[in-house]
N, C-alpha and C. Protein backbone atom coordinates (compact mmCIF):
# COMPACT_ATOMS: atom_id res chain seq x y z
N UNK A 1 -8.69 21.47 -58.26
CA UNK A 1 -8.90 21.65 -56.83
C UNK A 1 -7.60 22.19 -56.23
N UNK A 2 -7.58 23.21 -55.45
CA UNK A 2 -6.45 23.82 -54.90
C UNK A 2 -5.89 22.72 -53.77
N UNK A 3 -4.37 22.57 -53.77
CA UNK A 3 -4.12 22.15 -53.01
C UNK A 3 -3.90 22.77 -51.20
N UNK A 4 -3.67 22.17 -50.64
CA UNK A 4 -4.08 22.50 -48.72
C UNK A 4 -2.92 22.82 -48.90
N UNK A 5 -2.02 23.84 -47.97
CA UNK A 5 -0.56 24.27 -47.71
C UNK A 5 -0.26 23.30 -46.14
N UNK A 6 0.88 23.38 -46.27
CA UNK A 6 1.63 22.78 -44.46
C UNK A 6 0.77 23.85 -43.62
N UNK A 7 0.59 24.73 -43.57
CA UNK A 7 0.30 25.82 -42.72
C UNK A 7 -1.05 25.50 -42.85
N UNK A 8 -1.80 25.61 -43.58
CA UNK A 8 -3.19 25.12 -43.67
C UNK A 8 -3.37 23.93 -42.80
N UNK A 9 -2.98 22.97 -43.56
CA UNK A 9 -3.14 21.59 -42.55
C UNK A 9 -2.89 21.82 -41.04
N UNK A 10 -1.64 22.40 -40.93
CA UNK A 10 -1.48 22.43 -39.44
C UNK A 10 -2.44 23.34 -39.04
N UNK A 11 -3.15 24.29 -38.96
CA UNK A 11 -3.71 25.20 -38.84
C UNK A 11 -5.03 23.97 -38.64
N UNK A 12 -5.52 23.38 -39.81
CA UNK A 12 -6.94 22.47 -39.40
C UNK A 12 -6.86 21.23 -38.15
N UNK A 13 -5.73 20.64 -38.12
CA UNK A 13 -5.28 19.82 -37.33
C UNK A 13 -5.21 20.27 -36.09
N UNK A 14 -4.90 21.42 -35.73
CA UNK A 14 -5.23 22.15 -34.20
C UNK A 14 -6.55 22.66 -34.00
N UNK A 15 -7.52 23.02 -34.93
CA UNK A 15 -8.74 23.03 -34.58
C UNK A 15 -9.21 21.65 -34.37
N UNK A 16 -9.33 20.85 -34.93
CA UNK A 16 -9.67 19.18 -34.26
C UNK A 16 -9.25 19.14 -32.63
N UNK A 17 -7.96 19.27 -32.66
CA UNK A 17 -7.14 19.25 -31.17
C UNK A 17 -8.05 20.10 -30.38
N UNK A 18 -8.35 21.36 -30.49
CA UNK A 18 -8.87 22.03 -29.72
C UNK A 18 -10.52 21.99 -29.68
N UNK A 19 -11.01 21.39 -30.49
CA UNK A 19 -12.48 20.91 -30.84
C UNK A 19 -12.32 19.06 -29.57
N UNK A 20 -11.45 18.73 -30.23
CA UNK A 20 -11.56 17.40 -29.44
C UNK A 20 -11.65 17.61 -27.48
N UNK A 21 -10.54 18.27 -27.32
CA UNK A 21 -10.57 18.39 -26.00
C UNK A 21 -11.42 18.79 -24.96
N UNK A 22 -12.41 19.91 -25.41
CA UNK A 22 -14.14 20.24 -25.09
C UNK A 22 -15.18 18.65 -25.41
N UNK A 23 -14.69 17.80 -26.44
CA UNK A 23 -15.81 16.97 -26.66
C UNK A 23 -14.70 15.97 -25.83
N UNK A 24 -13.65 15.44 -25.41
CA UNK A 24 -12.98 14.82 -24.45
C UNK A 24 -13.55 15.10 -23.27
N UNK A 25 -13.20 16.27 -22.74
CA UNK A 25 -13.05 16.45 -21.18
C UNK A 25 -15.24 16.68 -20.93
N UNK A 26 -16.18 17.05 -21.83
CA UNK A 26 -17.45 16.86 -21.20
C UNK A 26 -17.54 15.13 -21.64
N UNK A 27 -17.07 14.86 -22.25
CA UNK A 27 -17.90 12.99 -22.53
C UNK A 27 -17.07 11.88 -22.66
N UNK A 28 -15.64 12.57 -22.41
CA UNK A 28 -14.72 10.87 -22.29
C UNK A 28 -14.62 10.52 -23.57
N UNK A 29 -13.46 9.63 -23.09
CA UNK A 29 -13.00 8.87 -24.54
C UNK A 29 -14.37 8.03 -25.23
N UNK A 30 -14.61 7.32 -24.28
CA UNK A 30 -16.24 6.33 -24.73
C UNK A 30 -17.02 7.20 -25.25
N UNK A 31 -17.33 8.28 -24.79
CA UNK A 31 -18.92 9.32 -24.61
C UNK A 31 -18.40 9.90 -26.00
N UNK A 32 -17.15 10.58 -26.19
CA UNK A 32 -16.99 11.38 -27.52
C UNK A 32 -17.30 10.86 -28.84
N UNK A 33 -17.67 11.67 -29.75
CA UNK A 33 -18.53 11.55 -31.33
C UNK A 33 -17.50 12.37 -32.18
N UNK A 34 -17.04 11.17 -32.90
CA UNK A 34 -15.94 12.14 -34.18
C UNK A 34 -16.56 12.44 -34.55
N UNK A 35 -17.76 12.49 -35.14
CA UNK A 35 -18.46 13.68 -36.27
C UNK A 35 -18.51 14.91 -35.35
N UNK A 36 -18.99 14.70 -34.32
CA UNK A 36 -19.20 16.03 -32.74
C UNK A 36 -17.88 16.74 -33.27
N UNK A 37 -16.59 16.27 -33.05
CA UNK A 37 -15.74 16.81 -32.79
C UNK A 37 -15.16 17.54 -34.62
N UNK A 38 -15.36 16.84 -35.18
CA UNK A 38 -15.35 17.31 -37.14
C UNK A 38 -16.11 18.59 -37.44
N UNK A 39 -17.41 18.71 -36.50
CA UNK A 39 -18.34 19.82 -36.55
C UNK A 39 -18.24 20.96 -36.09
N UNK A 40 -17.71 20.40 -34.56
CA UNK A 40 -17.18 21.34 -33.72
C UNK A 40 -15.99 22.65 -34.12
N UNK A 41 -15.24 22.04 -34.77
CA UNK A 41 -14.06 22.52 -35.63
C UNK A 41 -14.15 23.31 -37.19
N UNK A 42 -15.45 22.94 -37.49
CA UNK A 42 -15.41 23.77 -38.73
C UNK A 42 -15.83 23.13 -39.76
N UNK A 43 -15.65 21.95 -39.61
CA UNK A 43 -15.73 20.81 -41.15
C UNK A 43 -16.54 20.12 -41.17
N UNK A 44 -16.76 19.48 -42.19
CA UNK A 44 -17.89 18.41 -42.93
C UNK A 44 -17.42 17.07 -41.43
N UNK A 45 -18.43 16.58 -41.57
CA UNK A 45 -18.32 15.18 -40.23
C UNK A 45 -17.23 14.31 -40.97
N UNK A 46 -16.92 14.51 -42.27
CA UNK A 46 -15.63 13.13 -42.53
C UNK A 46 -14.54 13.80 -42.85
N UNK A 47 -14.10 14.98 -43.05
CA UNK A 47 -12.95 15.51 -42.58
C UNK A 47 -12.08 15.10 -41.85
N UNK A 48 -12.74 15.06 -40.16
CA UNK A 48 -11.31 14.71 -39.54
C UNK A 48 -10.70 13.35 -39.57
N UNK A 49 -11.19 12.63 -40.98
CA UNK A 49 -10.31 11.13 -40.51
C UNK A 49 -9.51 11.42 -41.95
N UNK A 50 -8.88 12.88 -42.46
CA UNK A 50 -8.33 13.06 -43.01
C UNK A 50 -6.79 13.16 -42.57
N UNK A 51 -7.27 13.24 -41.08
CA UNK A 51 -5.71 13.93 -39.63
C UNK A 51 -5.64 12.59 -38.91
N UNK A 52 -6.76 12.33 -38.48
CA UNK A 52 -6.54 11.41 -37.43
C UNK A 52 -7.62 10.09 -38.18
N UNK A 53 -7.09 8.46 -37.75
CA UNK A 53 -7.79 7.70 -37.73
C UNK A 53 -8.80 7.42 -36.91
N UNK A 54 -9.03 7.42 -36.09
CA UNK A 54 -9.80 7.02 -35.00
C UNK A 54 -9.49 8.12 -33.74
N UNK A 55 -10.78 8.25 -33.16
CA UNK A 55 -10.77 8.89 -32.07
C UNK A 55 -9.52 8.94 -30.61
N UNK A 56 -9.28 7.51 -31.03
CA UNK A 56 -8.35 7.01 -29.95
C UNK A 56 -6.84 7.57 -30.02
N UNK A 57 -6.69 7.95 -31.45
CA UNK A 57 -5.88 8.23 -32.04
C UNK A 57 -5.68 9.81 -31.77
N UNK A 58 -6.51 10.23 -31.79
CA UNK A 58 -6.89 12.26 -31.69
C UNK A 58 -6.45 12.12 -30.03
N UNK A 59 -7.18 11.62 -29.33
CA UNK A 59 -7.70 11.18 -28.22
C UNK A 59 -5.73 11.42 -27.53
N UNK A 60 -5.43 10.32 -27.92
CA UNK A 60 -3.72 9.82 -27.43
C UNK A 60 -2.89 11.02 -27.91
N UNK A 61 -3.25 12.04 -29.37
CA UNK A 61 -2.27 12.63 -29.83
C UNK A 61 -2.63 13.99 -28.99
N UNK A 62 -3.34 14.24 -28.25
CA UNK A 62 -3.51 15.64 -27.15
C UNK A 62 -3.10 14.80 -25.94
N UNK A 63 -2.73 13.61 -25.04
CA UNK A 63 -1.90 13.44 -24.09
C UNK A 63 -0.53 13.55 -25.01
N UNK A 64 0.31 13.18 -25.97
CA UNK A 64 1.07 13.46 -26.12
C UNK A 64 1.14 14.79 -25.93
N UNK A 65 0.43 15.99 -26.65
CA UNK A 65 0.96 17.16 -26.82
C UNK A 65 1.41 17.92 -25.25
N UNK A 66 0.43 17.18 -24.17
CA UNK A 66 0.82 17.59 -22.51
C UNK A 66 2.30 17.07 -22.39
N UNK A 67 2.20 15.80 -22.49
CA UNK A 67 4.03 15.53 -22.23
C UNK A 67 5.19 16.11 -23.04
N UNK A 68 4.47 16.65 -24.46
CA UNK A 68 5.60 17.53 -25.42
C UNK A 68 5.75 18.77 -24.81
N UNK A 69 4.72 19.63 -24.34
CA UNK A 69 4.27 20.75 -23.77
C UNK A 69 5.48 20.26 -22.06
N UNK A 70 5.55 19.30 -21.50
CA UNK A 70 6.45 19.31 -20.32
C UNK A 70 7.82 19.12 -20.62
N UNK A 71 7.85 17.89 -21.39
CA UNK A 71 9.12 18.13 -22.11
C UNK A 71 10.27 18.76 -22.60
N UNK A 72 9.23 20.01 -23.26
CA UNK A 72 9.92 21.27 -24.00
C UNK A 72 10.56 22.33 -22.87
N UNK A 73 9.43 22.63 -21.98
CA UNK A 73 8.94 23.51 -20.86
C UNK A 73 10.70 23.12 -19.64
N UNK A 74 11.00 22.05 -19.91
CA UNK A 74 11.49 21.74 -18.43
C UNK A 74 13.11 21.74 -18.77
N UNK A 75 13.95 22.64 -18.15
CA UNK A 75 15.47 23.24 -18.61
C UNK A 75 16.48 22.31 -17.36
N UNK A 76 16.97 21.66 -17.91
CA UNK A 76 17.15 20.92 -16.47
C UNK A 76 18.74 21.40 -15.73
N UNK A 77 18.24 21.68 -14.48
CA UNK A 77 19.76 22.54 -13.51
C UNK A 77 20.36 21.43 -12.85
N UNK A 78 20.78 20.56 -12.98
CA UNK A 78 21.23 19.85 -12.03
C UNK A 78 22.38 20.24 -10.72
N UNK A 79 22.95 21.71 -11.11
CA UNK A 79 22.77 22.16 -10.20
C UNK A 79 22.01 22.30 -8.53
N UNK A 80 21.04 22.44 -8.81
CA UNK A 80 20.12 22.20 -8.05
C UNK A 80 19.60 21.41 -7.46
N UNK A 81 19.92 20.08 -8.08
CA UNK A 81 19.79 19.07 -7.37
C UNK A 81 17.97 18.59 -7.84
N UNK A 82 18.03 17.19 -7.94
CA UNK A 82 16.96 16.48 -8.28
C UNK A 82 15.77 16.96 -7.73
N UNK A 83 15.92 17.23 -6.38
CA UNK A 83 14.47 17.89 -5.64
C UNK A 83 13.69 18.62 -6.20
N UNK A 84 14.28 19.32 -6.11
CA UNK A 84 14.37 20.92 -7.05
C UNK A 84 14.28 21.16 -8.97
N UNK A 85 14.60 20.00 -9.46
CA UNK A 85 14.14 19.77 -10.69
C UNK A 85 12.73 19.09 -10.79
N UNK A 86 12.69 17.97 -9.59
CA UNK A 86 11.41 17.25 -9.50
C UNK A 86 10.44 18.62 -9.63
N UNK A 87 10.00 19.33 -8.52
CA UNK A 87 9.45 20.51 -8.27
C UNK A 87 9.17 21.14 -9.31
N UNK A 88 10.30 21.97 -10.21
CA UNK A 88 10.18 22.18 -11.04
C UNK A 88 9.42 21.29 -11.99
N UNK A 89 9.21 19.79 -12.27
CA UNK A 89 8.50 19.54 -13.68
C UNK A 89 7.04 19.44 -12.85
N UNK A 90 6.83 19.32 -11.69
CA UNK A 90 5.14 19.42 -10.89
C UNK A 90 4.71 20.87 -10.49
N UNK A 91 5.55 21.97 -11.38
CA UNK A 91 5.30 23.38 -11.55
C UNK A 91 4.70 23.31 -13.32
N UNK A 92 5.83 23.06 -13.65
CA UNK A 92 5.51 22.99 -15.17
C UNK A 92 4.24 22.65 -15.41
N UNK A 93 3.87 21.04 -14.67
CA UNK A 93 2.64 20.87 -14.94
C UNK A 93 1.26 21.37 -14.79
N UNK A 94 1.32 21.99 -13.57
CA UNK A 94 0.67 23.02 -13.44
C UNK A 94 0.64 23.43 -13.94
N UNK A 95 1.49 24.10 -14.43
CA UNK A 95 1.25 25.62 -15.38
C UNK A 95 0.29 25.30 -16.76
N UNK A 96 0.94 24.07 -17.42
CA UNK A 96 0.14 23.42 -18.70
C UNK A 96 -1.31 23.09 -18.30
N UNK A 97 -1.67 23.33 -17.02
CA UNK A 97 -3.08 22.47 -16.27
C UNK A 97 -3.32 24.12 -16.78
N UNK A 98 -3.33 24.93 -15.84
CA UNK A 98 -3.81 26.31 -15.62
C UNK A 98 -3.77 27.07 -17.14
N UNK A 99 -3.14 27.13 -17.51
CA UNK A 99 -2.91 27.35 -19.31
C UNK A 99 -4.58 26.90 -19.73
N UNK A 100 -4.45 25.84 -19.80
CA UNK A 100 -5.41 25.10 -21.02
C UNK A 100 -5.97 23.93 -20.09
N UNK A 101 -7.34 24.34 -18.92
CA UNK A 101 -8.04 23.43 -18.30
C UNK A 101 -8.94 22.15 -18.94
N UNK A 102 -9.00 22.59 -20.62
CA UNK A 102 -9.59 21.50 -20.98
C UNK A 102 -8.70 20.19 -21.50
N UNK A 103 -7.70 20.60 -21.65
CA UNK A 103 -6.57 19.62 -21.87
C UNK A 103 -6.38 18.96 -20.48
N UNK A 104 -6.28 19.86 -19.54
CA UNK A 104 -6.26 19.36 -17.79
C UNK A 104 -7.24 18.12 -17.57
N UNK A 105 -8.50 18.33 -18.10
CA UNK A 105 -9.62 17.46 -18.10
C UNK A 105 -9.50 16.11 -19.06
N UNK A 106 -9.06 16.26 -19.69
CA UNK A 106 -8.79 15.05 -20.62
C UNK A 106 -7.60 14.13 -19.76
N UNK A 107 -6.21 14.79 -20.11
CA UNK A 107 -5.80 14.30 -19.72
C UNK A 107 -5.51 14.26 -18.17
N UNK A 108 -5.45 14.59 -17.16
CA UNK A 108 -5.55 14.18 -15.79
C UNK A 108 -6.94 13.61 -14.85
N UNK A 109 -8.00 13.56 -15.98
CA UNK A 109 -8.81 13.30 -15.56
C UNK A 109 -9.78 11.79 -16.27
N UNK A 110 -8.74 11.38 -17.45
CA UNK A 110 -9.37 10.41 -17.95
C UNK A 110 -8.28 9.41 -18.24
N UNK A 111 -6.92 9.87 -18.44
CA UNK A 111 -6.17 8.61 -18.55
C UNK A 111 -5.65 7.84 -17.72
N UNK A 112 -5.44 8.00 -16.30
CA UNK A 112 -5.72 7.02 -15.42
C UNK A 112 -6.67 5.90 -15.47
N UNK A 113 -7.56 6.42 -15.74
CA UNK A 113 -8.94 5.12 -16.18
C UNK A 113 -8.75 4.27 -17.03
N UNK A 114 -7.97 4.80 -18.47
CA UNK A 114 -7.60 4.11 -19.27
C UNK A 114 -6.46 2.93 -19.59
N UNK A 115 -5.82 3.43 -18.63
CA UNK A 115 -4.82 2.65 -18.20
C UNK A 115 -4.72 0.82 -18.52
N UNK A 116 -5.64 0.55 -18.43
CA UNK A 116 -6.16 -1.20 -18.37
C UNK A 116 -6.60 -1.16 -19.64
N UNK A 117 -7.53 -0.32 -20.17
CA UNK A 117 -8.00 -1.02 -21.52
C UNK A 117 -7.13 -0.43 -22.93
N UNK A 118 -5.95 0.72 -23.24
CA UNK A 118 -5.62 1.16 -23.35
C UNK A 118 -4.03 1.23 -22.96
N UNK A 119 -3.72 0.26 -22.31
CA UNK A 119 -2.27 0.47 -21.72
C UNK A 119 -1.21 0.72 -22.81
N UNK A 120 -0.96 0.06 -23.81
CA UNK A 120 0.13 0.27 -24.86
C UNK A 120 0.21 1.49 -25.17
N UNK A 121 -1.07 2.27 -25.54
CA UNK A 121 -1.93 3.64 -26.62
C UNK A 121 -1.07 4.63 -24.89
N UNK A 122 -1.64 4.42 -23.88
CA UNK A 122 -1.28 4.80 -22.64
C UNK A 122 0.20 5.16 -22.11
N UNK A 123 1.02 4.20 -22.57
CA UNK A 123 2.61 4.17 -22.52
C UNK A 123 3.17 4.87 -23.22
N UNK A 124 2.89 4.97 -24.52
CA UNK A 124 3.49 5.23 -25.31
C UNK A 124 2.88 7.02 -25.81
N UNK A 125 2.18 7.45 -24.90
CA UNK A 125 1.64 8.96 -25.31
C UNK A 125 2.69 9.63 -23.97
N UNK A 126 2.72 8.79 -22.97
CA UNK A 126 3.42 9.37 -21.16
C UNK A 126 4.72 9.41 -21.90
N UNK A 127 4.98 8.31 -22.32
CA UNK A 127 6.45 7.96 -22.07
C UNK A 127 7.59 9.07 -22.21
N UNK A 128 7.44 10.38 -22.49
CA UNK A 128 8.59 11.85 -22.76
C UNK A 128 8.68 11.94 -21.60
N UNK A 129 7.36 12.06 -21.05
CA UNK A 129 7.17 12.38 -19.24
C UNK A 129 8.05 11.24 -18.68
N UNK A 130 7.71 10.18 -18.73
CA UNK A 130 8.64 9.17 -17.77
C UNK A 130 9.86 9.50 -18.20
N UNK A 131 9.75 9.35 -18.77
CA UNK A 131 11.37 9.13 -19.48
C UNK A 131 12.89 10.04 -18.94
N UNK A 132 11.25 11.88 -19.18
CA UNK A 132 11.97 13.08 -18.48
C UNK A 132 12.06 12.75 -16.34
N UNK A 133 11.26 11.66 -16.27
CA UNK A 133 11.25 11.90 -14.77
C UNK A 133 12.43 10.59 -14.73
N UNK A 134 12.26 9.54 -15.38
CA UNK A 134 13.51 9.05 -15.02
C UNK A 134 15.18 9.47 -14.86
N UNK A 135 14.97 10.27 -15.71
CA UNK A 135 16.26 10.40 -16.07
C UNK A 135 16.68 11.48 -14.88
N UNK A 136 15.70 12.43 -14.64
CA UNK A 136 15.99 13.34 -12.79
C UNK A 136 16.34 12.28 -12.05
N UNK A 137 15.34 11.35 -11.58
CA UNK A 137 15.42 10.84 -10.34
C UNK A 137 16.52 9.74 -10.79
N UNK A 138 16.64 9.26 -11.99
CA UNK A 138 18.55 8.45 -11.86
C UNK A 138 19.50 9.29 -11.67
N UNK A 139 19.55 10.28 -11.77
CA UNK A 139 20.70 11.26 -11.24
C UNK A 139 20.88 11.58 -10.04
N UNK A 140 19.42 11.80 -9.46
CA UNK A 140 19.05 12.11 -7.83
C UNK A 140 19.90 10.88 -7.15
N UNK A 141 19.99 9.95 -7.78
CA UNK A 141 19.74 8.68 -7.30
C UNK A 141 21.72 8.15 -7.04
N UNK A 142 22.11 8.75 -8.34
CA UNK A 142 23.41 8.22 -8.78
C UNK A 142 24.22 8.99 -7.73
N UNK A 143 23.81 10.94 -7.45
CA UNK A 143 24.61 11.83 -6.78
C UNK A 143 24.31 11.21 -5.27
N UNK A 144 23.55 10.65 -5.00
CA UNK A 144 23.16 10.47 -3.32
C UNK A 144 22.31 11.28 -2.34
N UNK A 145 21.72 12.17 -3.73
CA UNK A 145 21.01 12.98 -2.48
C UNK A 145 19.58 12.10 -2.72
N UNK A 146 18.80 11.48 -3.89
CA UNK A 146 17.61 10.61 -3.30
C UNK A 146 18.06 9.68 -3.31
N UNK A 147 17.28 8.48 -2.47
CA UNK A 147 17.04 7.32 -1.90
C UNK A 147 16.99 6.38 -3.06
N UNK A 148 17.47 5.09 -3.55
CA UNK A 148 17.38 4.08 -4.00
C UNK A 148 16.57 3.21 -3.63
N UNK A 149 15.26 3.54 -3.15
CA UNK A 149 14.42 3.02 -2.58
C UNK A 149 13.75 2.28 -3.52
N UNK A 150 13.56 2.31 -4.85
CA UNK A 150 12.73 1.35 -6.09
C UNK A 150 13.93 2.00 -7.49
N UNK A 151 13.75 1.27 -8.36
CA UNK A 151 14.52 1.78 -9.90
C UNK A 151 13.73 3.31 -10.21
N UNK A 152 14.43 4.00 -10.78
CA UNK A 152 13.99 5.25 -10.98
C UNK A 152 13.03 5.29 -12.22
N UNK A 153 12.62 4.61 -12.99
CA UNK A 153 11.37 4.13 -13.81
C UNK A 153 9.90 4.14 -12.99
N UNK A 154 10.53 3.28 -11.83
CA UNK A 154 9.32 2.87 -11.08
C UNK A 154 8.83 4.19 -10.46
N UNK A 155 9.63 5.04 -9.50
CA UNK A 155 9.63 5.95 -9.14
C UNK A 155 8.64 7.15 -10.14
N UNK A 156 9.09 7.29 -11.42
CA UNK A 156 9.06 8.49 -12.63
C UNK A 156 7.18 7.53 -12.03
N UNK A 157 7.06 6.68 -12.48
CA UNK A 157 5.70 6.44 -12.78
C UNK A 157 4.67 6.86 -11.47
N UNK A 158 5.05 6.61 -10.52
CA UNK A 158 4.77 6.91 -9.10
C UNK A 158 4.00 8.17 -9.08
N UNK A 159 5.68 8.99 -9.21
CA UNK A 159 5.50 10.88 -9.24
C UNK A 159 4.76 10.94 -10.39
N UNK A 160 4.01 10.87 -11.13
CA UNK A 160 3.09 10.60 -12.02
C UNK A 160 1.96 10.69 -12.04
N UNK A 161 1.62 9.88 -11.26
CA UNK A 161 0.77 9.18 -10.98
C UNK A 161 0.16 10.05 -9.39
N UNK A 162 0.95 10.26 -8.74
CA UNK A 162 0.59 11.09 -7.55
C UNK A 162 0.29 12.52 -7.65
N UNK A 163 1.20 13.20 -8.76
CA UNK A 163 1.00 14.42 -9.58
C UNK A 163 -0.40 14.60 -10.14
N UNK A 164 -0.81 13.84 -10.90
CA UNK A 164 -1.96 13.50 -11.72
C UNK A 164 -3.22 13.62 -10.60
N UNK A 165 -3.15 12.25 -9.80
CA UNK A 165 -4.25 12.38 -8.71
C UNK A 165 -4.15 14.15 -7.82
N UNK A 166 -3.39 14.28 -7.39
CA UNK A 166 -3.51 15.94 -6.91
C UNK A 166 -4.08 17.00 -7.52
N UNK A 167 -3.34 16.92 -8.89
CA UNK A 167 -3.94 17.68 -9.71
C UNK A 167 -5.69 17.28 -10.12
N UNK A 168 -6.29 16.54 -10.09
CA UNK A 168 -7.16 15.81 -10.30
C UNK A 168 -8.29 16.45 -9.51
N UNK A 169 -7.28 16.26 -8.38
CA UNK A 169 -8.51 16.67 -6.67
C UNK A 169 -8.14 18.25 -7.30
N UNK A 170 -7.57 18.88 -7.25
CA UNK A 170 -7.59 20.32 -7.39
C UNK A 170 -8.49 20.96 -8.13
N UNK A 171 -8.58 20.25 -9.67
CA UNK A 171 -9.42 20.52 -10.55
C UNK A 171 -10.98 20.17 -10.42
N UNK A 172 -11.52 19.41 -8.73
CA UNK A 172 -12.92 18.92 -8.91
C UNK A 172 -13.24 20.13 -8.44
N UNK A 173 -14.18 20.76 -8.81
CA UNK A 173 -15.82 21.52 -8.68
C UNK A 173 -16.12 21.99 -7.11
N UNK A 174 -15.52 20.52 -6.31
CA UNK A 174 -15.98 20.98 -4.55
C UNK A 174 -15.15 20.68 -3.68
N UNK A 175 -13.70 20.64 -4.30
CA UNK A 175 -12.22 20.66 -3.70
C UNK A 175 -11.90 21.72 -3.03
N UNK A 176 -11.37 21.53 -2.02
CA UNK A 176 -11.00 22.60 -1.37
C UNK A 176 -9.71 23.01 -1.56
N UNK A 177 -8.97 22.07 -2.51
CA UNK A 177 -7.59 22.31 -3.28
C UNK A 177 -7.86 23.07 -4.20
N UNK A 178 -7.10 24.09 -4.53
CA UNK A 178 -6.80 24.64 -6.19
C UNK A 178 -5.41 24.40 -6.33
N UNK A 179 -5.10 24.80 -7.64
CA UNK A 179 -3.61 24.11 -8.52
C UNK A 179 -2.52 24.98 -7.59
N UNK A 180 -2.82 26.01 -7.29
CA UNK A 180 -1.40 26.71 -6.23
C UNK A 180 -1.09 25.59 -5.36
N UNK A 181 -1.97 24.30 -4.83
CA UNK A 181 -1.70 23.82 -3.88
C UNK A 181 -0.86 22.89 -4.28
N UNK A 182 -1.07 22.67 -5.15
CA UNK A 182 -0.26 21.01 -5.85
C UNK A 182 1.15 20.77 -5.73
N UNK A 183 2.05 21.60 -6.09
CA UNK A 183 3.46 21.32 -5.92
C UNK A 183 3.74 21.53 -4.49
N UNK A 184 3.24 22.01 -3.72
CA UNK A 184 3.52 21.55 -1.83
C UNK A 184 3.01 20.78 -1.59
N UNK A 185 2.29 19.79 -2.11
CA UNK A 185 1.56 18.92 -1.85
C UNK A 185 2.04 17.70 -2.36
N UNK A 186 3.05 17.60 -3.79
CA UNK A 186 3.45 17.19 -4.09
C UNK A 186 5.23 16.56 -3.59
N UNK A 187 5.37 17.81 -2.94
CA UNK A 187 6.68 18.06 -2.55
C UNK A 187 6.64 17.52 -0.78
N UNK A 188 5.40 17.43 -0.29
CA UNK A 188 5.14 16.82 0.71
C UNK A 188 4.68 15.28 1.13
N UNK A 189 4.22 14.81 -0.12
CA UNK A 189 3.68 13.09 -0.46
C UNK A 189 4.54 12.68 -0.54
N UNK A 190 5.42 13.34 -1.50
CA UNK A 190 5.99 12.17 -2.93
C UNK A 190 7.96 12.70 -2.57
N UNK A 191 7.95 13.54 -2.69
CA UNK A 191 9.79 14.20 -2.94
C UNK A 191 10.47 13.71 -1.70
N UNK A 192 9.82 14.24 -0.52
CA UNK A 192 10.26 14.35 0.77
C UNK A 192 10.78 12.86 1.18
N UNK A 193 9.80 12.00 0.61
CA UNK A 193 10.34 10.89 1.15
C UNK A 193 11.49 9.65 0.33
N UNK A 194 11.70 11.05 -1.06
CA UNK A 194 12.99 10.37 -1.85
C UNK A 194 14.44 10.87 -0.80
N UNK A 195 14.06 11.29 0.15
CA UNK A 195 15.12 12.30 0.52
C UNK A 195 16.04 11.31 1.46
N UNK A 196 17.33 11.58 0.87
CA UNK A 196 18.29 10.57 1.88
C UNK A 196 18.42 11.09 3.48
């Protein structure tokens, strides 16, 4: 039997990813069918628990790839000052929304929910994102131009979380928001009022 190459594998492992996220974003974490998503992609229905264990698992490893995808994406000026980096990573996100809407759907549209039953699986897929927003807003925080108004953890989760819901409303069907709107919108909720 020939063996699979790195390139191969990776190559099958992103069709799952991109098979999963169509069977994510129409049916939810609950609603989705690993064999659906094994089929979807090309392969026999027991294939994909060759990549991934469990759905939850596929499921968590495409919110990671959004926060790797922001992560990578975000060059940080501190120059510029925290505002202005904030902005910048609620551009970025956008952009990863508008890129690839079915990833948008999964994740901005289902892991909020998950949050409670799911919290550890939940933490630990965000956490590049927090981590990247903490570490802005402790600087914002340290130089004096934002407000010490909560620990900058608390904050990262906040802008998060407010990002997410915007983007959320932007992406429904009979919104009168689209994604151009989000970072003024964002920059009008959430930034403005870090402002010393």
């Amino acid at each position: 039997m020939p063996r699979i190459t790195t390139s191969e594998r990776g190559a099958t492992r992103s069709r799952f990813i991109d098979a999963a996220k169509t069977e994510f974003a129409e049916r939810g974490l609950a609603g989705a069918r690993f064999d659906e998503i094994s089929l979807a992609a090309g392969h026999a229905k027991g294939t994909i628990y060759n990549y991934f264990a469990t759905k939850e698992a596929l499921f968590f490893t495409i919110v990671e790839d959004w926060c790797g995808q922001l992560v990578a994406g975000f060059v940080p000026n501190p120059g510029e000052g925290a505002e202005a980096e904030l902005r910048e990573i609620a551009r970025l996100d956008v952009e990863i929304a508008r890129k690839d809407p079915a990833l948008a759907r999964v994740v901005i549209n289902q892991v909020p929910g998950l949050a409670s039953s799911h919290d550890e699986a939940v933490a630990a897929a965000i956490a590049p994102g927090v981590n990247l927003l903490t570490g802005v807003i402790a600087a914002g925080q340290a130089s004096g131009l934002l407000a010490n108004v909560h620990a900058p953890r608390t904050l990262a989760r906040l802008f998060l979380t407010t990002l997410s819901g915007i983007e959320q409303e932007a992406l429904a069907d009979d919104s009168e928001l689209d994604l151009d709107d989000v970072v003024n919108l964002v920059e009008r909720l959430f930034i403005s009022g870090l402002r010393r």
